[in-house]
Protein backbone atom coordinates (compact mmCIF):
# COMPACT_ATOMS: atom_id res chain seq x y z
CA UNK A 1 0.00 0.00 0.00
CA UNK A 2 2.97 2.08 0.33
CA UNK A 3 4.23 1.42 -3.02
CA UNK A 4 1.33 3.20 -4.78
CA UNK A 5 1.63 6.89 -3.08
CA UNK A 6 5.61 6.87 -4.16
CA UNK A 7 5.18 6.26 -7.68
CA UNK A 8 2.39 8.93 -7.63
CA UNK A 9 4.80 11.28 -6.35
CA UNK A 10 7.42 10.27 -9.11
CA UNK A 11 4.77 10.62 -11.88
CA UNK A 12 4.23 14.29 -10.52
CA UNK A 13 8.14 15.00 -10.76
CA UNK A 14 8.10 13.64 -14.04
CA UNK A 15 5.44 15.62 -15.57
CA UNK A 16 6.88 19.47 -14.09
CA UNK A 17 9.83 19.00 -16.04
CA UNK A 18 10.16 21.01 -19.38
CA UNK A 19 10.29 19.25 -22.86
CA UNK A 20 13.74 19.00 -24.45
CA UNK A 21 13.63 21.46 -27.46
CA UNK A 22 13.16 19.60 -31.04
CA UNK A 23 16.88 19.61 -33.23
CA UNK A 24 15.03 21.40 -35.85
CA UNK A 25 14.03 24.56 -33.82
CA UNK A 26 17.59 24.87 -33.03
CA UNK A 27 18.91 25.30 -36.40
CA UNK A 28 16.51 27.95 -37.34
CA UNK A 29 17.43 30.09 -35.19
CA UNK A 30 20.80 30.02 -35.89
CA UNK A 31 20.15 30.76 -39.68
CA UNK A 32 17.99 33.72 -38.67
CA UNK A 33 21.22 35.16 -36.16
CA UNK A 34 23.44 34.36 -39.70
CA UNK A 35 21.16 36.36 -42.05
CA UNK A 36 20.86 39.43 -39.54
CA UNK A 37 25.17 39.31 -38.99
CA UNK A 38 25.04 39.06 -42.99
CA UNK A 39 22.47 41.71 -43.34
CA UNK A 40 24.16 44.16 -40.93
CA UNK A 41 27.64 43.41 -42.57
CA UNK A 42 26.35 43.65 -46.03
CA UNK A 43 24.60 47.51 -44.84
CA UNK A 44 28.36 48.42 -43.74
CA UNK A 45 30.13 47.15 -46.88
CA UNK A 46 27.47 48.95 -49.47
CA UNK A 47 28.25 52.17 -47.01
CA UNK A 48 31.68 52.04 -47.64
CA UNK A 49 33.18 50.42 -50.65
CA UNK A 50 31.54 53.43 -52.87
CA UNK A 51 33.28 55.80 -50.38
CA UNK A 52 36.47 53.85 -51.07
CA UNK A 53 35.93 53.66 -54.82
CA UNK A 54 35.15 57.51 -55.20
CA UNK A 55 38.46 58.16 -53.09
CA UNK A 56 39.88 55.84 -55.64
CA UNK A 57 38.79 57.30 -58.78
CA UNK A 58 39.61 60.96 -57.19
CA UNK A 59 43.12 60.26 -56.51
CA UNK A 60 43.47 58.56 -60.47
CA UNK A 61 41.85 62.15 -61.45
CA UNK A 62 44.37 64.10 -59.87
CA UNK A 63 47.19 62.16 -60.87
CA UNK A 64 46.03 62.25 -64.69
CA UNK A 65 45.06 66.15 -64.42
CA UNK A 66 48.39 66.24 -62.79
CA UNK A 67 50.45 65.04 -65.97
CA UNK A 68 50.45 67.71 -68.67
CA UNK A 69 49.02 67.07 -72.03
CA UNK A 70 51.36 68.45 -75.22
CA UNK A 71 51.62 68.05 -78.88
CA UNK A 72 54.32 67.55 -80.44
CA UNK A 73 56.22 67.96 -83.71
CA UNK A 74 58.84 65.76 -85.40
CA UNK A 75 61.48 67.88 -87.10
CA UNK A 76 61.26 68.13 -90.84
CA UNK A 77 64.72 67.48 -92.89
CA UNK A 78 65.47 70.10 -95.41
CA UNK A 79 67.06 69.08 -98.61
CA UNK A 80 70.58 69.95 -99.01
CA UNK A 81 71.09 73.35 -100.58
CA UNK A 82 73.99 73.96 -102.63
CA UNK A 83 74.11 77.31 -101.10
CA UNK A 84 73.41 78.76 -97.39
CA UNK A 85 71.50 82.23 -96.81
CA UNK A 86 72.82 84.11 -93.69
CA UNK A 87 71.67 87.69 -92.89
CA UNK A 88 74.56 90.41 -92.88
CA UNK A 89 75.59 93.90 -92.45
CA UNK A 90 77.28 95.97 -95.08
CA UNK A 91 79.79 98.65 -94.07
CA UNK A 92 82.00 100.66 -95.52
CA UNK A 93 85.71 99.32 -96.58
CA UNK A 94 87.22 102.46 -94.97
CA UNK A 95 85.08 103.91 -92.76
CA UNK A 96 86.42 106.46 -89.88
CA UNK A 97 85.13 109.71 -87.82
CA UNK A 98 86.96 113.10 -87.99
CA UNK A 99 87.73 114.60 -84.81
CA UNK A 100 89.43 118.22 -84.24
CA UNK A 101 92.95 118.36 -83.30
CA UNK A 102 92.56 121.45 -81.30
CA UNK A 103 90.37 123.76 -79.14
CA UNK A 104 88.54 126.64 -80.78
CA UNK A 105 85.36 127.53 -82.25
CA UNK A 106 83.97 126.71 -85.71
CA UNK A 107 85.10 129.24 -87.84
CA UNK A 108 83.68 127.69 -91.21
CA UNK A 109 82.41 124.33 -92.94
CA UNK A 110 82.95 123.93 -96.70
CA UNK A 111 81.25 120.15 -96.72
CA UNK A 112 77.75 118.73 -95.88
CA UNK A 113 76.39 115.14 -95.67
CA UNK A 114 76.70 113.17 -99.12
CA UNK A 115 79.54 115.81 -100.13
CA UNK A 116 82.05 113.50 -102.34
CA UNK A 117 85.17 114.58 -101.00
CA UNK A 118 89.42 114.17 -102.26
CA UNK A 119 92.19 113.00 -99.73
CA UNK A 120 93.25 116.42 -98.71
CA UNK A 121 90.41 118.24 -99.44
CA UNK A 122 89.89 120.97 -96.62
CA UNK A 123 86.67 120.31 -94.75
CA UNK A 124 87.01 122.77 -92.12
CA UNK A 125 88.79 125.61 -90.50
CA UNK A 126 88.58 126.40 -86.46
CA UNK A 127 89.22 130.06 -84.69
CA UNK A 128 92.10 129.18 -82.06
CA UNK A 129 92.93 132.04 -80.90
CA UNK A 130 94.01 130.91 -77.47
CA UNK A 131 96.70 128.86 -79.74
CA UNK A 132 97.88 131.90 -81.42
CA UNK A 133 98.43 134.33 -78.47
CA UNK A 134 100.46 130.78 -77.35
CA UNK A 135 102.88 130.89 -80.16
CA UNK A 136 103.25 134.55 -80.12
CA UNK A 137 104.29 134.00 -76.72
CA UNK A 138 106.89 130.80 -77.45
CA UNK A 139 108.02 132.46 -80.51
CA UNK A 140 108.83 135.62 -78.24
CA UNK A 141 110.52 133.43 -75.74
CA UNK A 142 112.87 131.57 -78.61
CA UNK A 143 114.04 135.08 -79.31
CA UNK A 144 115.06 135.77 -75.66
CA UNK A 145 116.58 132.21 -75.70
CA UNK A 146 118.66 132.97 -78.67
CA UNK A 147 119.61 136.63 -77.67
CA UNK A 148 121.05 135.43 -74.22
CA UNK A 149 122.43 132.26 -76.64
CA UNK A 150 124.58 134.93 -78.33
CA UNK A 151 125.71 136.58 -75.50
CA UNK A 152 126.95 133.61 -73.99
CA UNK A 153 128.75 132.47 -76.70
CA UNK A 154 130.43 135.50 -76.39
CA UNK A 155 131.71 135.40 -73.29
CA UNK A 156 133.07 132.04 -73.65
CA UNK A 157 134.85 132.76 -76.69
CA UNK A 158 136.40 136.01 -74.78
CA UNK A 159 137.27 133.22 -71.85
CA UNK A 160 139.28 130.76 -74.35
CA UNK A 161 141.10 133.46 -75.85
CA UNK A 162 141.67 135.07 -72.30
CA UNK A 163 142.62 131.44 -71.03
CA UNK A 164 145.67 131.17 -73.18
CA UNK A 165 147.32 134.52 -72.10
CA UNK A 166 146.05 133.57 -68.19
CA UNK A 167 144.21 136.82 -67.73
CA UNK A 168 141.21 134.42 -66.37
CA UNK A 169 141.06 131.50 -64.44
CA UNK A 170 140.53 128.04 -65.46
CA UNK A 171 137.42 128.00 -63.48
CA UNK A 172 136.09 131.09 -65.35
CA UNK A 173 136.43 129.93 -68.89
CA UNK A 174 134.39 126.73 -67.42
CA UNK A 175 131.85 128.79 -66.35
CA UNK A 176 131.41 130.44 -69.25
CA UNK A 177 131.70 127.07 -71.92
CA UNK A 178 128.94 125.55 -69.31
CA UNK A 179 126.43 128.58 -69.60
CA UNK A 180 126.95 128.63 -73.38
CA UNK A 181 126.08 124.92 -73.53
CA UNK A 182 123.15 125.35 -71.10
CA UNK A 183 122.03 128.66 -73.52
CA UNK A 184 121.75 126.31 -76.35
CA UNK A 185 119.40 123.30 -74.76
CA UNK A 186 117.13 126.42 -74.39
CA UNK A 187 116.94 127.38 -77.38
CA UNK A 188 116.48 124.03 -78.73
CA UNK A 189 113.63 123.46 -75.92
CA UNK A 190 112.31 127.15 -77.24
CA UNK A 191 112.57 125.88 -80.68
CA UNK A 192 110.35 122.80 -79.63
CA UNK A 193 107.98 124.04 -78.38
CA UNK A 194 107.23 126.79 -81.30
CA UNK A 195 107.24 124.07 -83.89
CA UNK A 196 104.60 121.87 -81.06
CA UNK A 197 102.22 125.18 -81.33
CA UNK A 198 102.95 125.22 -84.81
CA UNK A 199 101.86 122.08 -85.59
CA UNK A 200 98.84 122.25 -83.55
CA UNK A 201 98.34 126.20 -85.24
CA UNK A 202 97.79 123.78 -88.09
CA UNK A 203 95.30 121.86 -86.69
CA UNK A 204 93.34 124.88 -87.60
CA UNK A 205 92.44 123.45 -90.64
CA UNK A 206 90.64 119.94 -91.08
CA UNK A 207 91.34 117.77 -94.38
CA UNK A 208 89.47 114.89 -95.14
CA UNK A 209 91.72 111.61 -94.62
CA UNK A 210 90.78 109.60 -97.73
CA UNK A 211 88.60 110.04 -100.70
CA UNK A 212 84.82 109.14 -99.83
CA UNK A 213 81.26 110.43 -98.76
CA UNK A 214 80.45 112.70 -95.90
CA UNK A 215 77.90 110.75 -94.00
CA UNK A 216 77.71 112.97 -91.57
CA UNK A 217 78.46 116.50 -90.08
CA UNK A 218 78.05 117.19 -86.00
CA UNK A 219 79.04 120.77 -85.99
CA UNK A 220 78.52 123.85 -87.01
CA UNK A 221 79.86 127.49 -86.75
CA UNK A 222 80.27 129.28 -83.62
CA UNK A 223 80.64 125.69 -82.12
CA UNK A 224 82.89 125.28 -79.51
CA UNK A 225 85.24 122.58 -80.49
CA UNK A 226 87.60 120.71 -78.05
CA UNK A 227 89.84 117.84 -78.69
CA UNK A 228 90.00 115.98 -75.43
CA UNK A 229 93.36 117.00 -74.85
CA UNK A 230 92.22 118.44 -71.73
CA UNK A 231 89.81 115.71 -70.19
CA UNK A 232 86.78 117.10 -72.11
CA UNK A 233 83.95 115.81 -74.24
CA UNK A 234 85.87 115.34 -78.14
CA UNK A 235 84.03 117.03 -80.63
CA UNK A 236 83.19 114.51 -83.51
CA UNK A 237 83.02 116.85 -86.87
CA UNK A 238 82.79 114.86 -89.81
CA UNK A 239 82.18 111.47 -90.27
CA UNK A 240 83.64 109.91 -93.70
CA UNK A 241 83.16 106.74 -95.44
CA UNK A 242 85.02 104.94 -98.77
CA UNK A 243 82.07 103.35 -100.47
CA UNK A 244 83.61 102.01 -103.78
CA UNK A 245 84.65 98.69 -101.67
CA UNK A 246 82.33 97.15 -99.34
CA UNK A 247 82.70 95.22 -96.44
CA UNK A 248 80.42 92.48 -95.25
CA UNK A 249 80.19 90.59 -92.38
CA UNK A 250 78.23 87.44 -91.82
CA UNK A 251 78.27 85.04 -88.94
CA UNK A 252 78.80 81.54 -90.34
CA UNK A 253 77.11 78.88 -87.97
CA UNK A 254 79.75 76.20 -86.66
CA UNK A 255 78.54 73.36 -88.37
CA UNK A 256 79.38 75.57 -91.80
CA UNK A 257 82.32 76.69 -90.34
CA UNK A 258 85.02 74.15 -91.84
CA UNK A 259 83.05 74.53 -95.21
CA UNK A 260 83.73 78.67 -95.06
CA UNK A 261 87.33 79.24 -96.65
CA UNK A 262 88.57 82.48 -98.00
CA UNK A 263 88.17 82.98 -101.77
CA UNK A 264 84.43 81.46 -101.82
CA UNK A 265 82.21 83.32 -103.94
CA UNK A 266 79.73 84.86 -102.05
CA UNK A 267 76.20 86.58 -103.63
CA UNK A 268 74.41 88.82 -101.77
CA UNK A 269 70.52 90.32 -102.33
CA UNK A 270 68.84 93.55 -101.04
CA UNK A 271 65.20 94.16 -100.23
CA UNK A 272 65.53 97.42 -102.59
CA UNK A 273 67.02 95.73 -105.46
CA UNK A 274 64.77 92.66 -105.86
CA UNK A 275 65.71 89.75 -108.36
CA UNK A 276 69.41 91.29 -108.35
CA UNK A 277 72.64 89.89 -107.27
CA UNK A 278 75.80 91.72 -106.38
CA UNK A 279 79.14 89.28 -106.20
CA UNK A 280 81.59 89.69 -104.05
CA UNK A 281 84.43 86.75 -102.55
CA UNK A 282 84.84 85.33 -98.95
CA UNK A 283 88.17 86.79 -98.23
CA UNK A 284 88.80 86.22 -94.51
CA UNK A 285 87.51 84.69 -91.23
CA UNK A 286 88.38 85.19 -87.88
CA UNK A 287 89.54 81.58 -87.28
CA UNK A 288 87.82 81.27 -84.14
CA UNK A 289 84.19 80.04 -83.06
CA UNK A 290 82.38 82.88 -81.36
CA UNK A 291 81.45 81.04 -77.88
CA UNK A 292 78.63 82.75 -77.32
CA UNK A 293 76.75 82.50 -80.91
CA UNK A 294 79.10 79.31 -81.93
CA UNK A 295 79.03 81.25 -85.09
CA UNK A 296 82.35 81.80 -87.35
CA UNK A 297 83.07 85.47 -87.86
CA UNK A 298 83.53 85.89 -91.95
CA UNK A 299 84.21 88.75 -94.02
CA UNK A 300 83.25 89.32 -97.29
CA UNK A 301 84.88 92.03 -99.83
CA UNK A 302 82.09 93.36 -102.42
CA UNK A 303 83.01 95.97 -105.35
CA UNK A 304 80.97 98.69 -105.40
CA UNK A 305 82.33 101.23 -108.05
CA UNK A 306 79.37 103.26 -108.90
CA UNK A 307 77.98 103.86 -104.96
CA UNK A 308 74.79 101.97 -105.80
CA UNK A 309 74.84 99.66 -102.10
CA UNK A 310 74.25 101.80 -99.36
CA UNK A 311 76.64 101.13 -96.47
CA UNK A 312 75.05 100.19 -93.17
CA UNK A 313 72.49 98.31 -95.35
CA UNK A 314 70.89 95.08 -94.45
CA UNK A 315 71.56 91.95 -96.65
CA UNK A 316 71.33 88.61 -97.23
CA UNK A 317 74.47 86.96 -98.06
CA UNK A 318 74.08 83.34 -100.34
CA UNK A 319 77.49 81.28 -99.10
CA UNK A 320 77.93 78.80 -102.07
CA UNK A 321 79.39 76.21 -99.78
CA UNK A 322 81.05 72.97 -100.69
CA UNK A 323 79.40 69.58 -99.77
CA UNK A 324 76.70 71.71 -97.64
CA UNK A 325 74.53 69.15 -95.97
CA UNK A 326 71.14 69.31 -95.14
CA UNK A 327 69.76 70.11 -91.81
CA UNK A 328 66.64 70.13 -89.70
CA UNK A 329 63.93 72.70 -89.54
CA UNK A 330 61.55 72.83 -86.11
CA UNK A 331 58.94 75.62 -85.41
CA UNK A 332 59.97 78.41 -83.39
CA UNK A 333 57.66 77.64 -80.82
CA UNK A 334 59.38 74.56 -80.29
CA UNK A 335 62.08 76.38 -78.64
CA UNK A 336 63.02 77.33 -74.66
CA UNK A 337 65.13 80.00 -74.00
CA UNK A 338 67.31 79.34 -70.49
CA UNK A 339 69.62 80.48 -68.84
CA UNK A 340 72.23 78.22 -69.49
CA UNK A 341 71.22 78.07 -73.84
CA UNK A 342 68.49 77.00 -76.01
CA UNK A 343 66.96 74.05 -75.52
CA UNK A 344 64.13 71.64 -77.10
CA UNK A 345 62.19 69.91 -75.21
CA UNK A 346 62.25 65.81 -76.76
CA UNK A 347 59.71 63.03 -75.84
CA UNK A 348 61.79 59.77 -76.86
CA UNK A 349 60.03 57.55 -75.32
CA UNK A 350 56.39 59.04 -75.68
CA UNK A 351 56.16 59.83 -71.75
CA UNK A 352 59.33 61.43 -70.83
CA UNK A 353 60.72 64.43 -71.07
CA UNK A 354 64.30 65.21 -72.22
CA UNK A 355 65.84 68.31 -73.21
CA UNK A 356 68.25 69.01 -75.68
CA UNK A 357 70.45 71.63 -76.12
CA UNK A 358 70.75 72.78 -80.11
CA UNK A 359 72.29 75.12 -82.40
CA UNK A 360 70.53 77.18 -84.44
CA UNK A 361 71.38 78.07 -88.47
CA UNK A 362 69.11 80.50 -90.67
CA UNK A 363 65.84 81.91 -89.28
CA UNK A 364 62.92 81.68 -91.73
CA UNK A 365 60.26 83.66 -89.56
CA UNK A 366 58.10 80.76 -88.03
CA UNK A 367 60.55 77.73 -88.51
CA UNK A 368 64.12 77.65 -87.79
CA UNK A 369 67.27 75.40 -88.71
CA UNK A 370 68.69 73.54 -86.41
CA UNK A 371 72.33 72.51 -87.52
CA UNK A 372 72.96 70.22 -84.29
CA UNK A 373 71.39 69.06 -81.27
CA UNK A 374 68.89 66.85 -82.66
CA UNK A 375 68.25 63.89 -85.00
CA UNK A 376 65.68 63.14 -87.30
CA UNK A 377 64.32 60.83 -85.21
CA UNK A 378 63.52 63.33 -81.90
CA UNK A 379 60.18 64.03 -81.05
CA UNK A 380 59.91 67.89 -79.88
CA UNK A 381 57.06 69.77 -77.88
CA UNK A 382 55.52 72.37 -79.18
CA UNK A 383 54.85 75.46 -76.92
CA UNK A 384 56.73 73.78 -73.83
CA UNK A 385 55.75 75.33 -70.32
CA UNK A 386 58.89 77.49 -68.89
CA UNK A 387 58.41 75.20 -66.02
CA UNK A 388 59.38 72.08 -67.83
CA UNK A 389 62.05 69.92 -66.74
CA UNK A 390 63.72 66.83 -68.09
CA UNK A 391 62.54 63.66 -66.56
CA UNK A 392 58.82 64.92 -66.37
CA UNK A 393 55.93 63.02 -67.35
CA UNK A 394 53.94 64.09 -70.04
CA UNK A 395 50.75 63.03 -72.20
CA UNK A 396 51.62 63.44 -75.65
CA UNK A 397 48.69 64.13 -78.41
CA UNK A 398 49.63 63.32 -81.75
CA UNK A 399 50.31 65.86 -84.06
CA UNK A 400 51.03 66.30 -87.81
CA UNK A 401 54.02 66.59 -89.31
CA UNK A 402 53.52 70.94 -89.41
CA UNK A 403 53.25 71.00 -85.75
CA UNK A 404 49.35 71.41 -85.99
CA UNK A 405 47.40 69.22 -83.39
CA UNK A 406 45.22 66.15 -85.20
């Protein structure tokens, strides 16, 4: 009978107790916990990879805006000329300014500008009368000289002949041979300096040096004219040229230099006298490479009998040089002037910059010649920042063969 209440009491226990929860239950909650983790991470990521792309793309913009675009030229060969075309300056074969010799005043001109004029011919005459009261004066003082000259003589002639008969002393006659000796160096310094005013009495008169033109005439009369001898401003009065022979001087680029000998013929051409050609002959050179044009200094002797070329003209000489090759022409915008020379600015390898220093030959206006520094191969910039530097990256658009962008 006891039996019955215990196992009643067990059954109770049994039945209080919670159910066990099912295997399936389990696992769906553990997917939900998985999709809200994925939900909440995939919320973050589409937050912040756009922020991470746009920083991207902004920092691929800046480094492409920061790489300068350009176009770019190649250089264009020239065909070889049988001749080269430098620019030059014509002067005169003789050419020379007349100063005065003396101080004075203008008294009279006889010659104007374009006056043909002989060696000798008298030009001009100057008032010196400062110079004149001068000589007056020395020529006064060489008479004084050779009065007391006379007397001295005199005496010492007295003194010998007294000498022998001892009526004077030894000492005496001395004195008497030494004052006549010291009489004449005063009459020769008297004499010099009458013939020095003399001379420069002469200076009155101005002749013209060598036969030519007047080109020009700085004075006129009442001027005051002064020669410098005295630390003044000189007084340039004439200025005279010898135009039959004309002298011309070019500046030969180096890489003509060795071509340039003396006794070339040389043609050059005016402006004023179109279609026409006036010979003349490469006669010297100055056998030295200017270092600061690297240009060979050449002269060239022209005839000019009949005054028709102008000296001081402009010209443009044609060198017939031997075995002239041909050379490269570039825009002029192609170019950067620097300190330290000219310089092109080359792409080589389509992203890089490198620049060349070059030497330039004849200048035709918007293209140039370029004698050395580059090949034929060099890719130049046209219109390069100043700021440019070799090494740089650049972005090259492709241009024509004229320089003008595709």
């Amino acid at each position: 009978m006891n039996s019955e209440p215990t196992n009643r009491g067990a059954t109770a226990v049994q039945e209080t107790d919670p159910p066990a929860p099912k295997p399936g239950r389990r696992a769906g909650h553990y997917w939900v916990a998985v999709l809200a983790a994925l939900t909440v991470a995939a919320l973050i990521v589409s937050g912040i990879l756009p922020r991470i792309q746009a920083s991207k793309n902004l920092r691929r913009e800046t480094q492409e805006m920061a790489v300068p675009t350009v176009t770019v030229v190649q250089p264009r060969r020239s065909a070889a000329a049988p001749e080269v075309v430098l620019p030059a300056n014509v002067q005169a074969f003789i050419d020379a300014p007349i100063y005065a010799r003396t101080n004075g005043y203008l008294k009279q001109w006889y010659v104007d500008i374009g006056a043909h004029v002989k060696a000798g011919q008298l030009l001009a005459e100057i008032d010196t009368p400062e110079v004149n009261q001068q000589l007056r004066q020395a020529r006064a003082d060489l008479n004084t000289a050779e009065a007391n000259l006379n007397l001295s003589r005199i005496t010492a002639e007295r003194y010998q002949d007294l000498l022998k008969t001892d009526s004077v002393s030894k000492q005496d006659a001395d004195n008497a041979a030494g004052d006549y000796a010291a009489k004449q160096a005063i009459v020769r310094s008297a004499e010099a300096n009458v013939k020095r005013l003399e001379e420069l009495q002469s200076f009155q008169k101005i002749y013209a040096p060598f036969t030519g033109v007047i080109t020009a005439r700085n004075t006129d009369i009442g001027a005051l004219i002064d020669s410098g001898a005295s630390g003044g401003q000189r007084t340039e009065m004439f200025h005279i040229a010898q135009p039959d022979r004309l002298r011309v001087y070019v500046n030969v680029p180096e890489a003509y230099s060795q071509a340039a000998k003396p006794g070339l013929t040389a043609d050059l051409t005016l402006a004023e006298f179109p279609g026409r050609r006036f010979q003349g002959k490469l006669v010297r050179t100055a056998n030295a490479i200017d270092t600061n044009t690297r240009t060979l200094l050449v002269e060239i002797d022209v005839d000019n009998p009949t005054g028709t070329l102008l000296s001081g003209a402009y010209a443009e000489v044609h060198l017939k040089l031997p075995g002239a090759a041909s050379s490269l022409i570039l825009p002029v915008n192609a170019l950067l002037f620097r300190s330290e020379g000219l310089r092109v600015a080359t792409v080589p390898d389509g992203q890089h910059v490198v620049l060349k220093p070059v030497t330039l030959g004849h200048d035709f206006g918007n293209e140039v010649e370029v004698v050395a520094g580059l090949n034929g191969d060099d890719t130049a910039i046209l219109s390069p920042p100043d700021s440019i530097v070799s090494g740089q990256t650049v972005r090259i658009v492709q241009t024509s063969s004229s320089g003008a962008p595709q």
